[in-house]
N, C-alpha and C. Protein backbone atom coordinates (compact mmCIF):
# COMPACT_ATOMS: atom_id res chain seq x y z
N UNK A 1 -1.05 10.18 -13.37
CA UNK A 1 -1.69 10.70 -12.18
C UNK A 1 -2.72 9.70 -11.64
N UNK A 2 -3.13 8.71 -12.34
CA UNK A 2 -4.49 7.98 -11.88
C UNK A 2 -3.61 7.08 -11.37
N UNK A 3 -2.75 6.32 -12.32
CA UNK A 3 -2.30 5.81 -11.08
C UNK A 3 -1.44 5.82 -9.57
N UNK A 4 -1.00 7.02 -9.52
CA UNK A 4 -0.44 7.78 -8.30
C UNK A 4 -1.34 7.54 -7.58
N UNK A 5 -2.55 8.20 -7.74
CA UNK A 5 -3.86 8.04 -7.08
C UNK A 5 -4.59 6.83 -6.23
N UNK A 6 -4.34 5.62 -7.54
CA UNK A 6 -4.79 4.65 -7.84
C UNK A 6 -3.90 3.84 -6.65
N UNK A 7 -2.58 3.79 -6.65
CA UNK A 7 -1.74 3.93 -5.36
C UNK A 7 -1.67 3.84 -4.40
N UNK A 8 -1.72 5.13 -3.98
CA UNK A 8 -2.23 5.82 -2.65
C UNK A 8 -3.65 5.21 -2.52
N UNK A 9 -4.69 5.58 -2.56
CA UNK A 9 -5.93 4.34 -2.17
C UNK A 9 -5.63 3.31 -1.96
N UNK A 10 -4.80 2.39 -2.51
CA UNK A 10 -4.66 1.08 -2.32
C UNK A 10 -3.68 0.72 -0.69
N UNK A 11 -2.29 1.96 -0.45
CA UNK A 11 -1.94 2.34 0.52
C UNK A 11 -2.63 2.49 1.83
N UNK A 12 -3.57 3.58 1.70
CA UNK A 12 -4.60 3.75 2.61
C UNK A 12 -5.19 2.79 3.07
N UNK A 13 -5.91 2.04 1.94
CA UNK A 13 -6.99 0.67 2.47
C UNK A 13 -5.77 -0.30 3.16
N UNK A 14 -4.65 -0.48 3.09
CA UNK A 14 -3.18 -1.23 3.53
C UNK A 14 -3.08 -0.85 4.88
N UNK A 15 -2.94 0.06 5.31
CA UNK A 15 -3.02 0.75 6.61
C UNK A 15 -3.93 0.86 7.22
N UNK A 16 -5.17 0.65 6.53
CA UNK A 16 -6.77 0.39 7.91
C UNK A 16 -6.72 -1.18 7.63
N UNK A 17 -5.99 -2.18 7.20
CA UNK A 17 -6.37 -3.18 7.55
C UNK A 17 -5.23 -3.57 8.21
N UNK A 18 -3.64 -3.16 8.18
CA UNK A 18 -2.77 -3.18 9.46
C UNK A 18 -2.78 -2.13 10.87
N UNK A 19 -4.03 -2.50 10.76
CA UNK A 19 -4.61 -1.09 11.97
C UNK A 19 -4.33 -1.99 13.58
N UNK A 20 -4.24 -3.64 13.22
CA UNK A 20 -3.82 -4.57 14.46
C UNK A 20 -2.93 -4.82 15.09
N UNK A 21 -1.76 -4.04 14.31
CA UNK A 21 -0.38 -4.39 14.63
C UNK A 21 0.45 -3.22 16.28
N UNK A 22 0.39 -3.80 16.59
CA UNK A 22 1.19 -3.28 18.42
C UNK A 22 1.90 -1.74 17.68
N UNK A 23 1.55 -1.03 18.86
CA UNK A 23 1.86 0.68 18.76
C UNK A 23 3.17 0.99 18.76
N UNK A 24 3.63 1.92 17.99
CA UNK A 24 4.91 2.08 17.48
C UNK A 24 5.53 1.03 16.82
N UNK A 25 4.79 -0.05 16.20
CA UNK A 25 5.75 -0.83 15.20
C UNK A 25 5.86 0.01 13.90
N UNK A 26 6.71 0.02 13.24
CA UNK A 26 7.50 0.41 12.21
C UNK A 26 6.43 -0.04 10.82
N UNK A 27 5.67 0.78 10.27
CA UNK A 27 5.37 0.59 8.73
C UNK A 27 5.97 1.04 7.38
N UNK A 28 6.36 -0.23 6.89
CA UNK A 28 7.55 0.17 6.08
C UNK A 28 6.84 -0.03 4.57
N UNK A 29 6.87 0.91 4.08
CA UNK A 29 6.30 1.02 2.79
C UNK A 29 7.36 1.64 1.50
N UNK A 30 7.34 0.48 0.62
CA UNK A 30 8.38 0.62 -0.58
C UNK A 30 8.07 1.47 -1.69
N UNK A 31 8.21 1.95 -2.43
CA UNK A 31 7.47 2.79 -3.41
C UNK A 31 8.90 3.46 -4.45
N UNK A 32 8.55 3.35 -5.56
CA UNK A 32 9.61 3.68 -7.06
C UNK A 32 10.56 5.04 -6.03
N UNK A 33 11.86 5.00 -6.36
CA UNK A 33 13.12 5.70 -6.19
C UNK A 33 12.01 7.33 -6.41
N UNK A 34 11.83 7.52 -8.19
CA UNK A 34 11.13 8.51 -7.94
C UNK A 34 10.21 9.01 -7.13
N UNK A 35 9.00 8.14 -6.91
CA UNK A 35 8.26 8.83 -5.67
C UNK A 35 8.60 8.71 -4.45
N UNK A 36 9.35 8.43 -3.88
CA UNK A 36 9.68 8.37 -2.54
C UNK A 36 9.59 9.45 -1.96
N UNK A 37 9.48 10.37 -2.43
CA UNK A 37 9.30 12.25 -1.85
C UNK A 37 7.83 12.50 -1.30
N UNK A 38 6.96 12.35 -2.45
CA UNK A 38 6.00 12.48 -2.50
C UNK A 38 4.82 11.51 -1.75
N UNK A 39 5.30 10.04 -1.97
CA UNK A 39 4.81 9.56 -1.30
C UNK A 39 4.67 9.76 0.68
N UNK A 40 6.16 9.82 0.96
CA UNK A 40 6.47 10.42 2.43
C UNK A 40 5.15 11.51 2.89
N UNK A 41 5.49 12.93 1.87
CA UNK A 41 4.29 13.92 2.13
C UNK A 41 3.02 13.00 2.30
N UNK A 42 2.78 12.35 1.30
CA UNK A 42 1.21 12.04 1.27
C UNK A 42 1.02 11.18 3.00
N UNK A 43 2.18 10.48 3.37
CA UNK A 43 1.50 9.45 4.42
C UNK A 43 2.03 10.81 5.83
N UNK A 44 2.94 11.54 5.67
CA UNK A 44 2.87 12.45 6.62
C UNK A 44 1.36 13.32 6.75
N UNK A 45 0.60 13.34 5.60
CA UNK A 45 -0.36 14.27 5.82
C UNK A 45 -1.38 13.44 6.34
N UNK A 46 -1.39 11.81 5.64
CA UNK A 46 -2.23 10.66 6.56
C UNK A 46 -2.20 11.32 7.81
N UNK A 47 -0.80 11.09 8.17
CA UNK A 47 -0.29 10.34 9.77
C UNK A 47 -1.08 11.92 10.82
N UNK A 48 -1.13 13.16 9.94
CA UNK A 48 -1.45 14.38 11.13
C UNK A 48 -2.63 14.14 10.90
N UNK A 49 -3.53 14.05 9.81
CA UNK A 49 -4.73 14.33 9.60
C UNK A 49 -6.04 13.21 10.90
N UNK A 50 -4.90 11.70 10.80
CA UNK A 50 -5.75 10.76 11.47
C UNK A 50 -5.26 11.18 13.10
N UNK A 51 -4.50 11.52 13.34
CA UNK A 51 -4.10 12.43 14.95
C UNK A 51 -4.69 13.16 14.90
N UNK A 52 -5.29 14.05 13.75
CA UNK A 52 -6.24 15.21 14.54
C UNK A 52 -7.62 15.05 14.92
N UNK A 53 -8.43 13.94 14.16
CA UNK A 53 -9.53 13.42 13.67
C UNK A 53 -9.89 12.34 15.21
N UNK A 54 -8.54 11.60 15.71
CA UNK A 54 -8.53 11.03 16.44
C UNK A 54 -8.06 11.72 17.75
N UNK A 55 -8.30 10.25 19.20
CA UNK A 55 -8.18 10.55 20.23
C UNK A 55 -6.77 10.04 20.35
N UNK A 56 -6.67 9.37 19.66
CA UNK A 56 -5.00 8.62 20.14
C UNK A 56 -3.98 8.71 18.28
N UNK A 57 -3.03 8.78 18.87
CA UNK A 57 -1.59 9.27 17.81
C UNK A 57 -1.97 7.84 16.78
N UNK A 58 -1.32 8.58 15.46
CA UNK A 58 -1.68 7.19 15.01
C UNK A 58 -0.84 6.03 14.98
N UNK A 59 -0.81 4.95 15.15
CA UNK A 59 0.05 3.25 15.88
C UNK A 59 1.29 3.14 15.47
N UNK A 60 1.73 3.23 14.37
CA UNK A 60 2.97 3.33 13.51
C UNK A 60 4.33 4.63 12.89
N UNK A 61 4.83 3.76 13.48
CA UNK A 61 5.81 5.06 12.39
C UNK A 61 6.23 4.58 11.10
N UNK A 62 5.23 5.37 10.36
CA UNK A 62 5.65 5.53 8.84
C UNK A 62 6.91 5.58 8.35
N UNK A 63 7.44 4.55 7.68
CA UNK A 63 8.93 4.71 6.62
C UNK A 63 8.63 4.59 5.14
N UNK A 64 8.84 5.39 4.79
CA UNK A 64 8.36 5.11 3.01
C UNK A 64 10.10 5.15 2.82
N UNK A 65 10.02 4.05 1.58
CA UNK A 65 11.83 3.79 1.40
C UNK A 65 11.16 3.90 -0.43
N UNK A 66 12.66 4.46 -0.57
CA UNK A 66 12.41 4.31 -2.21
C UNK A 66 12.98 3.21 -3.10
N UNK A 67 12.75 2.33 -3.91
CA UNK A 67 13.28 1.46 -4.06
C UNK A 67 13.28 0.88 -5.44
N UNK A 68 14.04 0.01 -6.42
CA UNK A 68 13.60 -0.10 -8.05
C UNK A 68 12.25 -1.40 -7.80
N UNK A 69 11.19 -0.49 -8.15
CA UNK A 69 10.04 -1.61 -8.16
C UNK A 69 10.02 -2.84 -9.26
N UNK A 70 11.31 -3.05 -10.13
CA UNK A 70 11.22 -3.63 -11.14
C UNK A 70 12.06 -4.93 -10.45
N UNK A 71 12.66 -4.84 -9.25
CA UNK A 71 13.32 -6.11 -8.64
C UNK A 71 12.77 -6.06 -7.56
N UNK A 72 11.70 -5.13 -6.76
CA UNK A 72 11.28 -5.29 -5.31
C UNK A 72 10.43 -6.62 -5.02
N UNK A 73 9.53 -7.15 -6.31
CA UNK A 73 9.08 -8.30 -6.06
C UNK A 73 9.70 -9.57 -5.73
N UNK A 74 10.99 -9.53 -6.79
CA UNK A 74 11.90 -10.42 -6.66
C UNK A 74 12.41 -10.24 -4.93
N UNK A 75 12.82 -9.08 -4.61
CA UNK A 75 13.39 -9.37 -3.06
C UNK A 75 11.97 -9.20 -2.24
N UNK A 76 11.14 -8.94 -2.52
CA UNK A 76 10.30 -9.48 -1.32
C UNK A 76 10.09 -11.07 -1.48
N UNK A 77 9.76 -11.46 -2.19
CA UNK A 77 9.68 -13.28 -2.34
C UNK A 77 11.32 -13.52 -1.76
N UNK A 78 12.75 -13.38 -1.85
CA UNK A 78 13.88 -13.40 -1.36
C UNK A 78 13.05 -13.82 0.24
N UNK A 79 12.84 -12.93 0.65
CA UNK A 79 12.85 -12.83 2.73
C UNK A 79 11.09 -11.78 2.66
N UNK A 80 10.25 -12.60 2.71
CA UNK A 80 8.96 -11.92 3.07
C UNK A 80 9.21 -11.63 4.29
N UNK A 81 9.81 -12.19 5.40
CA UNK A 81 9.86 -11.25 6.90
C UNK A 81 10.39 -9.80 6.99
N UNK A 82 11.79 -9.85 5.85
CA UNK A 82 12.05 -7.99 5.96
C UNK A 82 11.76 -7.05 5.08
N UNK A 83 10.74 -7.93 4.01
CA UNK A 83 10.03 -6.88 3.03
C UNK A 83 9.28 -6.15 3.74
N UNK A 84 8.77 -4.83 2.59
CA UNK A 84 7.69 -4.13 3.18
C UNK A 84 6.42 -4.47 3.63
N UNK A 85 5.93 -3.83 4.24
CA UNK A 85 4.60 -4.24 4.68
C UNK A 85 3.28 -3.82 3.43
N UNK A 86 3.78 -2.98 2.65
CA UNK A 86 2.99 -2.07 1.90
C UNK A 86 4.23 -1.77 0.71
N UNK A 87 3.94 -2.20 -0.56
CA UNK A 87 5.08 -1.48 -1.78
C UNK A 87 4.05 -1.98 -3.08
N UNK A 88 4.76 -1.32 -3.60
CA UNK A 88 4.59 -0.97 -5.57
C UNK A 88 5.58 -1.64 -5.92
N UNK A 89 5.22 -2.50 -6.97
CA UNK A 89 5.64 -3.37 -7.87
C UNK A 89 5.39 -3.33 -9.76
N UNK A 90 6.32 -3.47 -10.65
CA UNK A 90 5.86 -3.71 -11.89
C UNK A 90 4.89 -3.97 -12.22
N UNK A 91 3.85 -4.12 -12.85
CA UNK A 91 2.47 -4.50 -12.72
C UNK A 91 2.82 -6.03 -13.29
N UNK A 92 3.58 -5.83 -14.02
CA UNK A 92 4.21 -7.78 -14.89
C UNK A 92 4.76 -8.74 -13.54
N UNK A 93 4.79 -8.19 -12.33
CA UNK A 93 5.41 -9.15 -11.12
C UNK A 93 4.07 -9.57 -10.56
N UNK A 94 3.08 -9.07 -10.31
CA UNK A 94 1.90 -9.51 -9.78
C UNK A 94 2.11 -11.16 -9.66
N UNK A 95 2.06 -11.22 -10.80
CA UNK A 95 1.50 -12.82 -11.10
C UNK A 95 2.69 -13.81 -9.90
N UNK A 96 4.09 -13.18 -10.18
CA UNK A 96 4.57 -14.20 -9.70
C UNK A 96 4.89 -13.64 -8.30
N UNK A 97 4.20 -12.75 -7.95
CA UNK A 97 3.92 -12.40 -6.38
C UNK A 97 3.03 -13.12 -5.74
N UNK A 98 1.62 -13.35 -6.45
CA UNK A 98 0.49 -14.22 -5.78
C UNK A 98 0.96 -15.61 -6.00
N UNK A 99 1.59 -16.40 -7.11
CA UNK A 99 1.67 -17.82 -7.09
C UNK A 99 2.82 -17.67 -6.24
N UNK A 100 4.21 -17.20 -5.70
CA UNK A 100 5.31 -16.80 -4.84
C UNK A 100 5.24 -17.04 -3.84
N UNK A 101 4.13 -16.53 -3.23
CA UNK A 101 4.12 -16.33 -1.57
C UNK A 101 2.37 -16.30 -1.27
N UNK A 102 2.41 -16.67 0.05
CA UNK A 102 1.23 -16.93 0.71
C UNK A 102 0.73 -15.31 1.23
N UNK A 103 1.86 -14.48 1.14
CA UNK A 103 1.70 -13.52 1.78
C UNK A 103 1.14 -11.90 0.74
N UNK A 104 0.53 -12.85 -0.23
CA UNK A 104 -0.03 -11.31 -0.96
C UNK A 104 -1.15 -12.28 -1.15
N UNK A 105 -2.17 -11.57 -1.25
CA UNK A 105 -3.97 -11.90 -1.21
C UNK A 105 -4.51 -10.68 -2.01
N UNK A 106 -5.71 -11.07 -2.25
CA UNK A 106 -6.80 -10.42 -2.48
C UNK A 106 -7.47 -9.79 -1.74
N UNK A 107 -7.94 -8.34 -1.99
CA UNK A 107 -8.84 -8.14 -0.92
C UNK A 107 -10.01 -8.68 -0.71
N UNK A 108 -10.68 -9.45 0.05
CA UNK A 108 -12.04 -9.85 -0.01
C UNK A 108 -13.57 -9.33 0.96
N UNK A 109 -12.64 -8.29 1.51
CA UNK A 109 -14.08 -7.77 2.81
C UNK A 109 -15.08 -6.93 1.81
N UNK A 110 -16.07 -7.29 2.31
CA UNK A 110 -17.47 -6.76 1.25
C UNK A 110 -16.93 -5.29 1.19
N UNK A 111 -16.96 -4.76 2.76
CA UNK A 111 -17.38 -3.36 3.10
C UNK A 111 -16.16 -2.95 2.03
N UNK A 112 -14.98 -3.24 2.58
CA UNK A 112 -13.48 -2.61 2.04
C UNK A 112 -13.77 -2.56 0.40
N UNK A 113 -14.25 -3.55 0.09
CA UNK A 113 -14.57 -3.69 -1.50
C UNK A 113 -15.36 -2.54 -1.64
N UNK A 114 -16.70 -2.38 -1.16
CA UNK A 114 -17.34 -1.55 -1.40
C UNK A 114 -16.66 -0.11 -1.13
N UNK A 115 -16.34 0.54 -0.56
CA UNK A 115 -15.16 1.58 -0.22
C UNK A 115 -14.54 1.94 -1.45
N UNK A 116 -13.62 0.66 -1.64
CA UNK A 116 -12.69 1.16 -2.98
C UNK A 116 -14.02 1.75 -3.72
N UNK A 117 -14.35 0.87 -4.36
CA UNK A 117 -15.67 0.92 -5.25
C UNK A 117 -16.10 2.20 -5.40
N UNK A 118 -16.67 2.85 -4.26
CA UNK A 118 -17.12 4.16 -4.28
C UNK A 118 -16.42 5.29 -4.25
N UNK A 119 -15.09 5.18 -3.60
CA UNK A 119 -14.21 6.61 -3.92
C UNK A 119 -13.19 6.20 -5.15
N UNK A 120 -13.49 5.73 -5.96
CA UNK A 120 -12.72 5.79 -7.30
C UNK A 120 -13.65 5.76 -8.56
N UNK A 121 -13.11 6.35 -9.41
CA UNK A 121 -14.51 5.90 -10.63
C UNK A 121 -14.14 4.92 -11.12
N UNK A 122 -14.92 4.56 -11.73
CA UNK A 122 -15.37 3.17 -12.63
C UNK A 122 -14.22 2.81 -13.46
N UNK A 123 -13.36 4.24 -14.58
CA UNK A 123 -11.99 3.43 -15.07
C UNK A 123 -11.32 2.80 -14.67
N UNK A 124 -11.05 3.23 -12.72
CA UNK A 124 -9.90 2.68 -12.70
C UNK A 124 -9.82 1.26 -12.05
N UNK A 125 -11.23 0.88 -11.81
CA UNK A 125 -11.43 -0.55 -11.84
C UNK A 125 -11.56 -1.22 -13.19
N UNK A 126 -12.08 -0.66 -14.28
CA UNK A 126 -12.05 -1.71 -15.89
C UNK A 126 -10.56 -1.78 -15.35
N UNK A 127 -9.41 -0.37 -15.44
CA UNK A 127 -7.60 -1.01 -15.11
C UNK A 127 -7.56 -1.87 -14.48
N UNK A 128 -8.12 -2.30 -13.57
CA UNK A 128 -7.67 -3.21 -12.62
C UNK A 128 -8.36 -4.35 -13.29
N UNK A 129 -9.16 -4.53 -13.56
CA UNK A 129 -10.39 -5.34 -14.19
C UNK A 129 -8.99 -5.98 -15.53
N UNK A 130 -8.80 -5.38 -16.18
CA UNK A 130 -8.16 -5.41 -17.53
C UNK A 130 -9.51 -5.08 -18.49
N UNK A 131 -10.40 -4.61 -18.12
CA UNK A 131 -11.37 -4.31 -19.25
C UNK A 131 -11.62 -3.02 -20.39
C-alpha cells in the first residue's frame, strides 16, 4: 500500500510539472498490468476533482495503459518519443534508465521537493533514500 501511495504522489507531482504541454494532448501513463484499474480511478478522480476546483477543464486526456513494468524500461529507452510520459518501472531498471536516456531526471525544484517532503512521512523517503 505505501508504495501504491508512494506512486500516485510521484504521478501527481508528474502532472503539475507537465502542466505546459498544449490542451488536449494525450497523457499517457504506464503502470503494472495489475493496476491499471485502479490507477485509471485514481487519475479519473484527479481529472474531476481539478475541474471542479478549477476554472478551466483539466489540459489532457488521461490514458493509463497497463503494461509488464519489468520490460517497460527496456522499451522506453527502445523509442523515448512513444513511451509514456509518466510509468512505473522495476525498481532494479532505475539505474539503467538515468545512465539510458537524457530523458529521466531528478527532481530538483526546492518548492516541489519540499511538497513531496511534507505530504509523505519520513519512511517513505529513508525508501527512497535506501536508508
Amino acid at each position: 500500500m505505501k508504495n501504491k501511495v508512494l506512486i500516485l504522489l510521484v504521478i501527481l507531482a508528474s502532472v503539475t510539472l507537465l502542466y505546459g504541454c498544449k490542451k488536449q494532448d494525450t497523457l499517457l501513463i504506464w503502470v503494472g498490468d495489475e493496476s491499471q484499474e485502479f490507477y485509471q480511478g485514481i487519475m479519473d478522480e484527479y481529472v474531476t476533482a481539478y475541474n471542479e476546483a478549477n476554472d478551466e477543464d483539466f489540459p489532457y486526456l488521461v490514458s493509463v495503459k497497463g503494461v509488464d513494468t519489468g520490460s517497460a524500461a527496456a522499451t522506453f529507452l527502445e523509442d523515448t518519443d512513444a513511451g509514456a510520459d509518466i510509468f512505473t518501472v522495476a525498481h532494479d531498471n532505475l539505474g539503467k534508465l538515468i545512465t539510458g536516456s537524457s530523458s529521466i531526471a531528478p527532481i530538483t525544484d526546492p518548492d516541489l521537493l519540499a511538497q513531496i517532503a511534507a505530504d509523505n512521512p519520513a519512511t517513505f523517503a529513508d525508501v527512497i533514500k535506501g536508508s
